[in-house]
PDB file of N, CA and C in Angstrom:
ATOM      1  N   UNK A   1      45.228 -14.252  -3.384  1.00  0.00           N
ATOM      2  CA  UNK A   1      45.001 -14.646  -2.012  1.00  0.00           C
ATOM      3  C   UNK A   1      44.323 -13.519  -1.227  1.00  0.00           C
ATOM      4  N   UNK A   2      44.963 -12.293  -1.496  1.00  0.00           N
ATOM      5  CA  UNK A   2      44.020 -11.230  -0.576  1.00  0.00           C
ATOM      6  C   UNK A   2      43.088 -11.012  -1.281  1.00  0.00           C
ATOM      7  N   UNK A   3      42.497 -10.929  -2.661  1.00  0.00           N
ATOM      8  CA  UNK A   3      41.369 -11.103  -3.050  1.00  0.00           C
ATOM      9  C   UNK A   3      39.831 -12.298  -2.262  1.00  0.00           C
ATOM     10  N   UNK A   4      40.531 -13.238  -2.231  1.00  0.00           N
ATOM     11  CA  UNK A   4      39.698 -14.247  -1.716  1.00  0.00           C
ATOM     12  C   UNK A   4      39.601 -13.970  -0.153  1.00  0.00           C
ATOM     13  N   UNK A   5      40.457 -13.429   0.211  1.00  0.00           N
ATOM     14  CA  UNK A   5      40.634 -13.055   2.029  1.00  0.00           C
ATOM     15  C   UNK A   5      39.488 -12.202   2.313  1.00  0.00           C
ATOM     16  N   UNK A   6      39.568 -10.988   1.081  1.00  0.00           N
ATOM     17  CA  UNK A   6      38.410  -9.690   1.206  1.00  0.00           C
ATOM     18  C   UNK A   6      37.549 -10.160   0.821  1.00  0.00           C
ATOM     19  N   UNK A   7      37.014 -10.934  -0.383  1.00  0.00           N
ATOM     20  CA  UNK A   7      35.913 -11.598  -0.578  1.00  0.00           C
ATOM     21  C   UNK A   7      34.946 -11.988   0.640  1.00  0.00           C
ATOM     22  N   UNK A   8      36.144 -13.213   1.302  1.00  0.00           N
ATOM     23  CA  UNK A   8      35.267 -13.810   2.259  1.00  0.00           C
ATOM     24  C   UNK A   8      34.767 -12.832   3.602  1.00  0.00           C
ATOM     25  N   UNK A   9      35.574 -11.826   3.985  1.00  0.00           N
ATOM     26  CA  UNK A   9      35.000 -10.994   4.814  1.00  0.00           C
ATOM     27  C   UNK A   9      33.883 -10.460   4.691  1.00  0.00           C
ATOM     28  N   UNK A  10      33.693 -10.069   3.207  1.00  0.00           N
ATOM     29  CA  UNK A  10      32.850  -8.914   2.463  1.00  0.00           C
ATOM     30  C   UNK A  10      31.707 -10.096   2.807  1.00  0.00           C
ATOM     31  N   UNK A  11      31.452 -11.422   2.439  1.00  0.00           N
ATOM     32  CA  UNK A  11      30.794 -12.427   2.589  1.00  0.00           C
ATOM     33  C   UNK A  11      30.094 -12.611   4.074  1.00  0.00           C
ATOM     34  N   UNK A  12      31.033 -12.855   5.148  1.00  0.00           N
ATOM     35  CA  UNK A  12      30.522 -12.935   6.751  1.00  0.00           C
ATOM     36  C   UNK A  12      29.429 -11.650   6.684  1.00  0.00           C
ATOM     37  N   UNK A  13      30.252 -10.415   6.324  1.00  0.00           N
ATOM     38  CA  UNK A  13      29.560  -8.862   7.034  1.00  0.00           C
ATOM     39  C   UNK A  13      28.271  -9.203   6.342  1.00  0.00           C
ATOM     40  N   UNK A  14      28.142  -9.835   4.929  1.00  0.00           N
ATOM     41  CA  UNK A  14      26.759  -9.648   4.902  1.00  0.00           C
ATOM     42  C   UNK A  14      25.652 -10.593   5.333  1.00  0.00           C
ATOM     43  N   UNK A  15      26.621 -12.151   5.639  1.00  0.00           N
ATOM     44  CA  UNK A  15      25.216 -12.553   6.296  1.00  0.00           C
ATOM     45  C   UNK A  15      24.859 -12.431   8.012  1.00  0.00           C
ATOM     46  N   UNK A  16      26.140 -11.233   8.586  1.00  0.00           N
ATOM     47  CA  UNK A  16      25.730 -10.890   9.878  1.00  0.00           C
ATOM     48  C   UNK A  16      24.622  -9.950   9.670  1.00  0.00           C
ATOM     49  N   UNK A  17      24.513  -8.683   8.405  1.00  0.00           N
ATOM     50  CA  UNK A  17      23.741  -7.827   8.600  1.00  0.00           C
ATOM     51  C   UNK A  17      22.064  -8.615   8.303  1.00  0.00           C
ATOM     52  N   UNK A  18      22.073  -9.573   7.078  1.00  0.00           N
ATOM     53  CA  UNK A  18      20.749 -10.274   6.668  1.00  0.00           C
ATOM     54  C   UNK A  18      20.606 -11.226   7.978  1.00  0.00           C
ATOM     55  N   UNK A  19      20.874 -11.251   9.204  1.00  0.00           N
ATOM     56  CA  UNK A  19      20.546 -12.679  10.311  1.00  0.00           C
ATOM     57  C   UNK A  19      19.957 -11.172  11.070  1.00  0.00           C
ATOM     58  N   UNK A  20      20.904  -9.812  11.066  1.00  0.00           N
ATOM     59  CA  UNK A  20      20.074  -9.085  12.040  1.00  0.00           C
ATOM     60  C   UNK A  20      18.768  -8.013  11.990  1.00  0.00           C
ATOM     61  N   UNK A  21      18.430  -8.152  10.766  1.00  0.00           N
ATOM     62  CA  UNK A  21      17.106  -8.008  10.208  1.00  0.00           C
ATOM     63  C   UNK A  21      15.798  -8.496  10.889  1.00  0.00           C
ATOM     64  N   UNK A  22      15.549  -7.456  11.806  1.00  0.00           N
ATOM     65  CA  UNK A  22      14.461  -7.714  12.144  1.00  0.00           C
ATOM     66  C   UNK A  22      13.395  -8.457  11.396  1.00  0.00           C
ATOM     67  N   UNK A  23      12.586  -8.856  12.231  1.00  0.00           N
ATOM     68  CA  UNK A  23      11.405 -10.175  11.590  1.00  0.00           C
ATOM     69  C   UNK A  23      10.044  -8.851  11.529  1.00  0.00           C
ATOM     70  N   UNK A  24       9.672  -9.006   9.882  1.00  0.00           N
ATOM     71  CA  UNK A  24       8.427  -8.215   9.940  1.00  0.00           C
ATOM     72  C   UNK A  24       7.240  -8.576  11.064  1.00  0.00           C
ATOM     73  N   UNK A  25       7.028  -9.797  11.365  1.00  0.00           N
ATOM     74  CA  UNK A  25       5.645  -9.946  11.805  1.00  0.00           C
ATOM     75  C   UNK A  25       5.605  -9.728  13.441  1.00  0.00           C
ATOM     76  N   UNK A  26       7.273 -10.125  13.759  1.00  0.00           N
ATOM     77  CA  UNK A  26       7.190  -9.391  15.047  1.00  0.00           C
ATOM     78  C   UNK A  26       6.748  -7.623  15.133  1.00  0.00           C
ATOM     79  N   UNK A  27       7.311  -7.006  14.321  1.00  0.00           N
ATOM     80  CA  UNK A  27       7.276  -5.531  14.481  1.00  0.00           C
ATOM     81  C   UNK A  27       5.539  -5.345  14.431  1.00  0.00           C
ATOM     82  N   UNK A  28       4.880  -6.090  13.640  1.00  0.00           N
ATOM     83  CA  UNK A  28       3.557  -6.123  13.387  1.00  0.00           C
ATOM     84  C   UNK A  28       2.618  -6.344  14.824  1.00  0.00           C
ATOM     85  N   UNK A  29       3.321  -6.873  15.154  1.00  0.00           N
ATOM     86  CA  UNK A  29       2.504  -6.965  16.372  1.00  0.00           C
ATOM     87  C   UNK A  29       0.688  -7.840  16.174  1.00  0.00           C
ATOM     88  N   UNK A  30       0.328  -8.702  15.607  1.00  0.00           N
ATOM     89  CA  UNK A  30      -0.813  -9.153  15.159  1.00  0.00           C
ATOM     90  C   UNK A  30      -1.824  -9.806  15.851  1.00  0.00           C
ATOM     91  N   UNK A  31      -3.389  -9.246  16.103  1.00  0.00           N
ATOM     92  CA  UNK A  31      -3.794 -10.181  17.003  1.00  0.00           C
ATOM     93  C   UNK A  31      -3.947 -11.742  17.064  1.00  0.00           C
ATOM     94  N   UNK A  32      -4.639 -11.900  17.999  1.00  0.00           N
ATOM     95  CA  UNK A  32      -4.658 -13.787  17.872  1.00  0.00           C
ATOM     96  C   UNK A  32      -5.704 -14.184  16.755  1.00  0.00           C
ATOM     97  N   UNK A  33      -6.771 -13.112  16.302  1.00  0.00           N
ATOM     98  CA  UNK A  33      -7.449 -13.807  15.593  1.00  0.00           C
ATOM     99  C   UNK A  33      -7.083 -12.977  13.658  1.00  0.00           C
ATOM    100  N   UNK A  34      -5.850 -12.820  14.044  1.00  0.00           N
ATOM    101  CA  UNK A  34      -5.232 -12.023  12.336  1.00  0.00           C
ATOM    102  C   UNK A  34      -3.596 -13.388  12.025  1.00  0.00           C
ATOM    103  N   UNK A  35      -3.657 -13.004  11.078  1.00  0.00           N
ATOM    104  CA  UNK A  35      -2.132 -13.864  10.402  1.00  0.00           C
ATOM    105  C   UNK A  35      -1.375 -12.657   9.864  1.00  0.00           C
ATOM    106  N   UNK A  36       0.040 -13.129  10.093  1.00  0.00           N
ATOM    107  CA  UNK A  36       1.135 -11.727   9.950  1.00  0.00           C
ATOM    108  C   UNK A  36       1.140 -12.735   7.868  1.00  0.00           C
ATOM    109  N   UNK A  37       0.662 -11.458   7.117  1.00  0.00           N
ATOM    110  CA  UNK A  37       1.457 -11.812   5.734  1.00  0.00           C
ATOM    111  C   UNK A  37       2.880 -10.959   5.317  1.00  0.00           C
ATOM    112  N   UNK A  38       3.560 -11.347   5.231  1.00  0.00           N
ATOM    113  CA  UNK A  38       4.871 -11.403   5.119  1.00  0.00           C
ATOM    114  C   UNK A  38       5.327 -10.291   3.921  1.00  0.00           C
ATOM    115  N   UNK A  39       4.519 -10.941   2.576  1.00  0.00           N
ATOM    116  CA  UNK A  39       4.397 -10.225   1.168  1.00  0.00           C
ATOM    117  C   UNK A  39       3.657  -9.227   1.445  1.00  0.00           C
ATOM    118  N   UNK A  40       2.634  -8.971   1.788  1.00  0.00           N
ATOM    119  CA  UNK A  40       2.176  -7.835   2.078  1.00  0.00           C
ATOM    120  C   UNK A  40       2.297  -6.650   2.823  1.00  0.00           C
ATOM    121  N   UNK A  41       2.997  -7.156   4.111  1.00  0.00           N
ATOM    122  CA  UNK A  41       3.433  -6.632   5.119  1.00  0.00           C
ATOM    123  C   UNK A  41       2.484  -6.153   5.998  1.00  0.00           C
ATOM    124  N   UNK A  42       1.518  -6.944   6.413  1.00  0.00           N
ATOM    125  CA  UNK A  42       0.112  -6.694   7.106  1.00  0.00           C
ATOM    126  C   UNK A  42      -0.154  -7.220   8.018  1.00  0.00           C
ATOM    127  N   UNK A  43      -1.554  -7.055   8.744  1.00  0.00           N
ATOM    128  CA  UNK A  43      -2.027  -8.360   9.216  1.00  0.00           C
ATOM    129  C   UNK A  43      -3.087  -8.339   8.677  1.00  0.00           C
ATOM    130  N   UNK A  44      -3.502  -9.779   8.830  1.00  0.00           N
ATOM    131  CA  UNK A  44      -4.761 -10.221   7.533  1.00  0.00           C
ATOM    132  C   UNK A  44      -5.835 -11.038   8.980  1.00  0.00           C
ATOM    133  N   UNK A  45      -6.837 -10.412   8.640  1.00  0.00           N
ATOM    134  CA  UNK A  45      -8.046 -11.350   9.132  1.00  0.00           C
ATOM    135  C   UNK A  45      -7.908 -12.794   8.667  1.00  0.00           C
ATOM    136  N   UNK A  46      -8.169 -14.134   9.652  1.00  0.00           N
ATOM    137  CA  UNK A  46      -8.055 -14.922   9.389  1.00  0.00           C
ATOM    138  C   UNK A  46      -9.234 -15.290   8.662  1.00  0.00           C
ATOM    139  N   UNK A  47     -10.194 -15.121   8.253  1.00  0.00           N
ATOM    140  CA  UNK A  47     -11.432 -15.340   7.771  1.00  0.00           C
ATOM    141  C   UNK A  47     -11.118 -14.757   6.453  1.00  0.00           C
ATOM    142  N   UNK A  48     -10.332 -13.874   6.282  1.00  0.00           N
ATOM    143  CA  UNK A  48      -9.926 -13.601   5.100  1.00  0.00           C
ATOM    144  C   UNK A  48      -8.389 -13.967   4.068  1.00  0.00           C
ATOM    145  N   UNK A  49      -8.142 -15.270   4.988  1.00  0.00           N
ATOM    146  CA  UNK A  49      -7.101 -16.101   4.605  1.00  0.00           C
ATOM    147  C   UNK A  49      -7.707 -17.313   3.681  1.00  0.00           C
ATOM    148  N   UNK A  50      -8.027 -16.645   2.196  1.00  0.00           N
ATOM    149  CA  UNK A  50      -8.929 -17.919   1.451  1.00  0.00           C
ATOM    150  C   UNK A  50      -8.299 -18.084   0.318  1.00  0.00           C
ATOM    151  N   UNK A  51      -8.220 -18.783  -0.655  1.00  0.00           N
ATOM    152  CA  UNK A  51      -7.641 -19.697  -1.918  1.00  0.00           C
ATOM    153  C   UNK A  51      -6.621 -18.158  -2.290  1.00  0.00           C
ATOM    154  N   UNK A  52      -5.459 -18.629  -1.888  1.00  0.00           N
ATOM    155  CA  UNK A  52      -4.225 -17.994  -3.067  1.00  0.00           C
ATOM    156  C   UNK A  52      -3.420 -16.820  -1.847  1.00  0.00           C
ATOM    157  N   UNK A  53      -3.984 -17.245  -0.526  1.00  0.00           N
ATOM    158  CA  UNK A  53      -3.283 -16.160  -0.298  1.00  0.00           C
ATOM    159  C   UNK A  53      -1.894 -17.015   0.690  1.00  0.00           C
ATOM    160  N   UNK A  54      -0.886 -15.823   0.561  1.00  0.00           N
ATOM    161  CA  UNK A  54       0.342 -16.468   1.150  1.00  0.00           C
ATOM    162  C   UNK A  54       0.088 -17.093   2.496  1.00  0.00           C
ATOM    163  N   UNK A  55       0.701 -18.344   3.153  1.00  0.00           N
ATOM    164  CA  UNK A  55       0.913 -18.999   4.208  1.00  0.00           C
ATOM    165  C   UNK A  55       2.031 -19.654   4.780  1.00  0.00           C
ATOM    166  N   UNK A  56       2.347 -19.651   5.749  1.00  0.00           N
ATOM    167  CA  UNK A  56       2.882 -20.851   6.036  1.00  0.00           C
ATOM    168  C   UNK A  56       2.801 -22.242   7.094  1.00  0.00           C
ATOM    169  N   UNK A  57       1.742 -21.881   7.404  1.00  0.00           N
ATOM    170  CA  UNK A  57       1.037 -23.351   8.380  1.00  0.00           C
ATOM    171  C   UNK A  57      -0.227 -23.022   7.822  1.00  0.00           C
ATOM    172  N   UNK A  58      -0.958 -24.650   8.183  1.00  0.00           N
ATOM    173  CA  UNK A  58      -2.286 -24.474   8.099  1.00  0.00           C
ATOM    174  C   UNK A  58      -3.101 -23.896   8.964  1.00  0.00           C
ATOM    175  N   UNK A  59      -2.664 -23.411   9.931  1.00  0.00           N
ATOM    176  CA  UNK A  59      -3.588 -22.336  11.094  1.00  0.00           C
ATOM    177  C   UNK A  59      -3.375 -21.397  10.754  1.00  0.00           C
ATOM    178  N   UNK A  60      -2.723 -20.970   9.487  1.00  0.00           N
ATOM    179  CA  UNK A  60      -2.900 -19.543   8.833  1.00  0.00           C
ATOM    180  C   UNK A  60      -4.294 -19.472   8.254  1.00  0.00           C
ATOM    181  N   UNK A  61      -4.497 -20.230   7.632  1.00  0.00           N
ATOM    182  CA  UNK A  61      -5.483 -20.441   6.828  1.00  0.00           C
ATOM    183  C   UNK A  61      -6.878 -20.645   7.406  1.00  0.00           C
ATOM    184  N   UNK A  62      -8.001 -19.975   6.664  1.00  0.00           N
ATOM    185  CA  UNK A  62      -9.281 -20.241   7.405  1.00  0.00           C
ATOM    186  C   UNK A  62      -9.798 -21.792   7.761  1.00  0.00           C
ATOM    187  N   UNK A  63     -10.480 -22.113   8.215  1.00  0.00           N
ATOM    188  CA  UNK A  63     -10.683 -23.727   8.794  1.00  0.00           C
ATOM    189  C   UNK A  63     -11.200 -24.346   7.682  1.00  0.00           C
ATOM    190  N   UNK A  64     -11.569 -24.050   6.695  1.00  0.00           N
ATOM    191  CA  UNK A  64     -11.428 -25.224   5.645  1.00  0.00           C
ATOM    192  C   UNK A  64     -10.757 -25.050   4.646  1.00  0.00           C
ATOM    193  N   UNK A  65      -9.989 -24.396   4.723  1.00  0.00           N
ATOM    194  CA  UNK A  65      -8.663 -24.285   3.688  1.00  0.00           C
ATOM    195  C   UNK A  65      -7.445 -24.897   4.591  1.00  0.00           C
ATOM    196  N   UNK A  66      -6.461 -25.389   3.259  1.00  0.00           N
ATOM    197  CA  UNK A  66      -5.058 -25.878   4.360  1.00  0.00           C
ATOM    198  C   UNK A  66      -3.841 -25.123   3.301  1.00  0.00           C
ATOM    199  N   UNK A  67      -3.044 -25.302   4.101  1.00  0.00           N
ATOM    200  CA  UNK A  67      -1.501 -24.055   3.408  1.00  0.00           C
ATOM    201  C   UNK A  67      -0.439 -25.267   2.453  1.00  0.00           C
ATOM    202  N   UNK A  68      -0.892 -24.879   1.803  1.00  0.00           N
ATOM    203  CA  UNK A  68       0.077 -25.904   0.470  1.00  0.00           C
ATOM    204  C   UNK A  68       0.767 -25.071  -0.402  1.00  0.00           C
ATOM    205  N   UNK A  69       2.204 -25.877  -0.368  1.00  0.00           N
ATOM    206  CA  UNK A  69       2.993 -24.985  -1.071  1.00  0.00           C
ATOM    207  C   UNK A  69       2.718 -23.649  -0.763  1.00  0.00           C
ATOM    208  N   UNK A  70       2.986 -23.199   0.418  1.00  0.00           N
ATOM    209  CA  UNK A  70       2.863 -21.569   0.733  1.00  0.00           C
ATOM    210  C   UNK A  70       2.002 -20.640   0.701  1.00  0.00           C
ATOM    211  N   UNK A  71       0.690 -21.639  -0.007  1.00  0.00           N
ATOM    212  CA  UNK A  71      -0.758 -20.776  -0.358  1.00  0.00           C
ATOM    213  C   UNK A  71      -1.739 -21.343   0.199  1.00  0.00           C
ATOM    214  N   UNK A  72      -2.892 -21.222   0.704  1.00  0.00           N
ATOM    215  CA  UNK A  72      -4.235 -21.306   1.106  1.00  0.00           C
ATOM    216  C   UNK A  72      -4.671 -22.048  -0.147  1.00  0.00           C
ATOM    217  N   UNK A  73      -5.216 -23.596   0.348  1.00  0.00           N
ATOM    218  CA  UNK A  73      -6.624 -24.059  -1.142  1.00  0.00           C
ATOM    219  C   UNK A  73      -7.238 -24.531  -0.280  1.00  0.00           C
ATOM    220  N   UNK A  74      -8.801 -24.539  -1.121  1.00  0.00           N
ATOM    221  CA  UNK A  74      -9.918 -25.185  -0.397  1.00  0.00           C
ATOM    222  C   UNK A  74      -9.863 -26.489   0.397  1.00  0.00           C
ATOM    223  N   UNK A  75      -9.710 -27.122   1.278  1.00  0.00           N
ATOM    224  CA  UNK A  75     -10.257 -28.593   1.483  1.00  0.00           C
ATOM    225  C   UNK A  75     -11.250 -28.981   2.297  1.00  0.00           C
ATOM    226  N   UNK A  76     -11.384 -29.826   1.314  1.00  0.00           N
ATOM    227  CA  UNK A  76     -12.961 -30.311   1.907  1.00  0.00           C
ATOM    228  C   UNK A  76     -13.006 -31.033   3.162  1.00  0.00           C
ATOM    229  N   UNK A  77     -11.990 -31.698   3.652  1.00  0.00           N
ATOM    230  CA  UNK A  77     -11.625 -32.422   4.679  1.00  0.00           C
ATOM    231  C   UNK A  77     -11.626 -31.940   6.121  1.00  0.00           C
ATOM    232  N   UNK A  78     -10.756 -30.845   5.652  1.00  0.00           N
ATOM    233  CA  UNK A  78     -10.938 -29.940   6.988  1.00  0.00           C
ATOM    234  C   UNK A  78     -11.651 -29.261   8.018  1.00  0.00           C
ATOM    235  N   UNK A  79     -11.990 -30.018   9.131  1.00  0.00           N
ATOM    236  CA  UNK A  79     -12.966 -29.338  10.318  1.00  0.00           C
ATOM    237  C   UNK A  79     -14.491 -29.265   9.552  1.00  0.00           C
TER     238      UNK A  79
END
């Protein structure tokens, strides 16, 4: 029972410390015409947001690419 008691404490403390983890892309500070990449820890020219690179909306992505599954691919559709 006090095993599972300390467990679960040991449990809370750590997802208070992982919720207060600052957000990289805030600290980044990025202009309006860059995308915060996350994996990289950068900011990326949006013109240089093309096939394979990490995303997560399609306004990450340059205007004829769209964000699938987390990556930039070509489409032809777009704008």
């Amino acid at each position: 029972m006090k095993t599972c008691f300390i467990f679960m404490l040991l449990l809370i403390a750590l997802i208070q410390i992982s919720h207060g983890a600052p957000d990289v892309c805030v600290k980044l500070k990025c202009r309006a015409d860059e995308v915060c990449d996350r994996e990289a820890v950068e900011c990326i020219n949006k013109n240089d947001m093309t096939e394979g690179r990490p995303c997560e909306k399609h306004e990450d992505c340059r205007d004829d690419h769209i964000c699938y599954v987390g990556k930039c691919i070509f489409f032809i559709g777009r704008h």
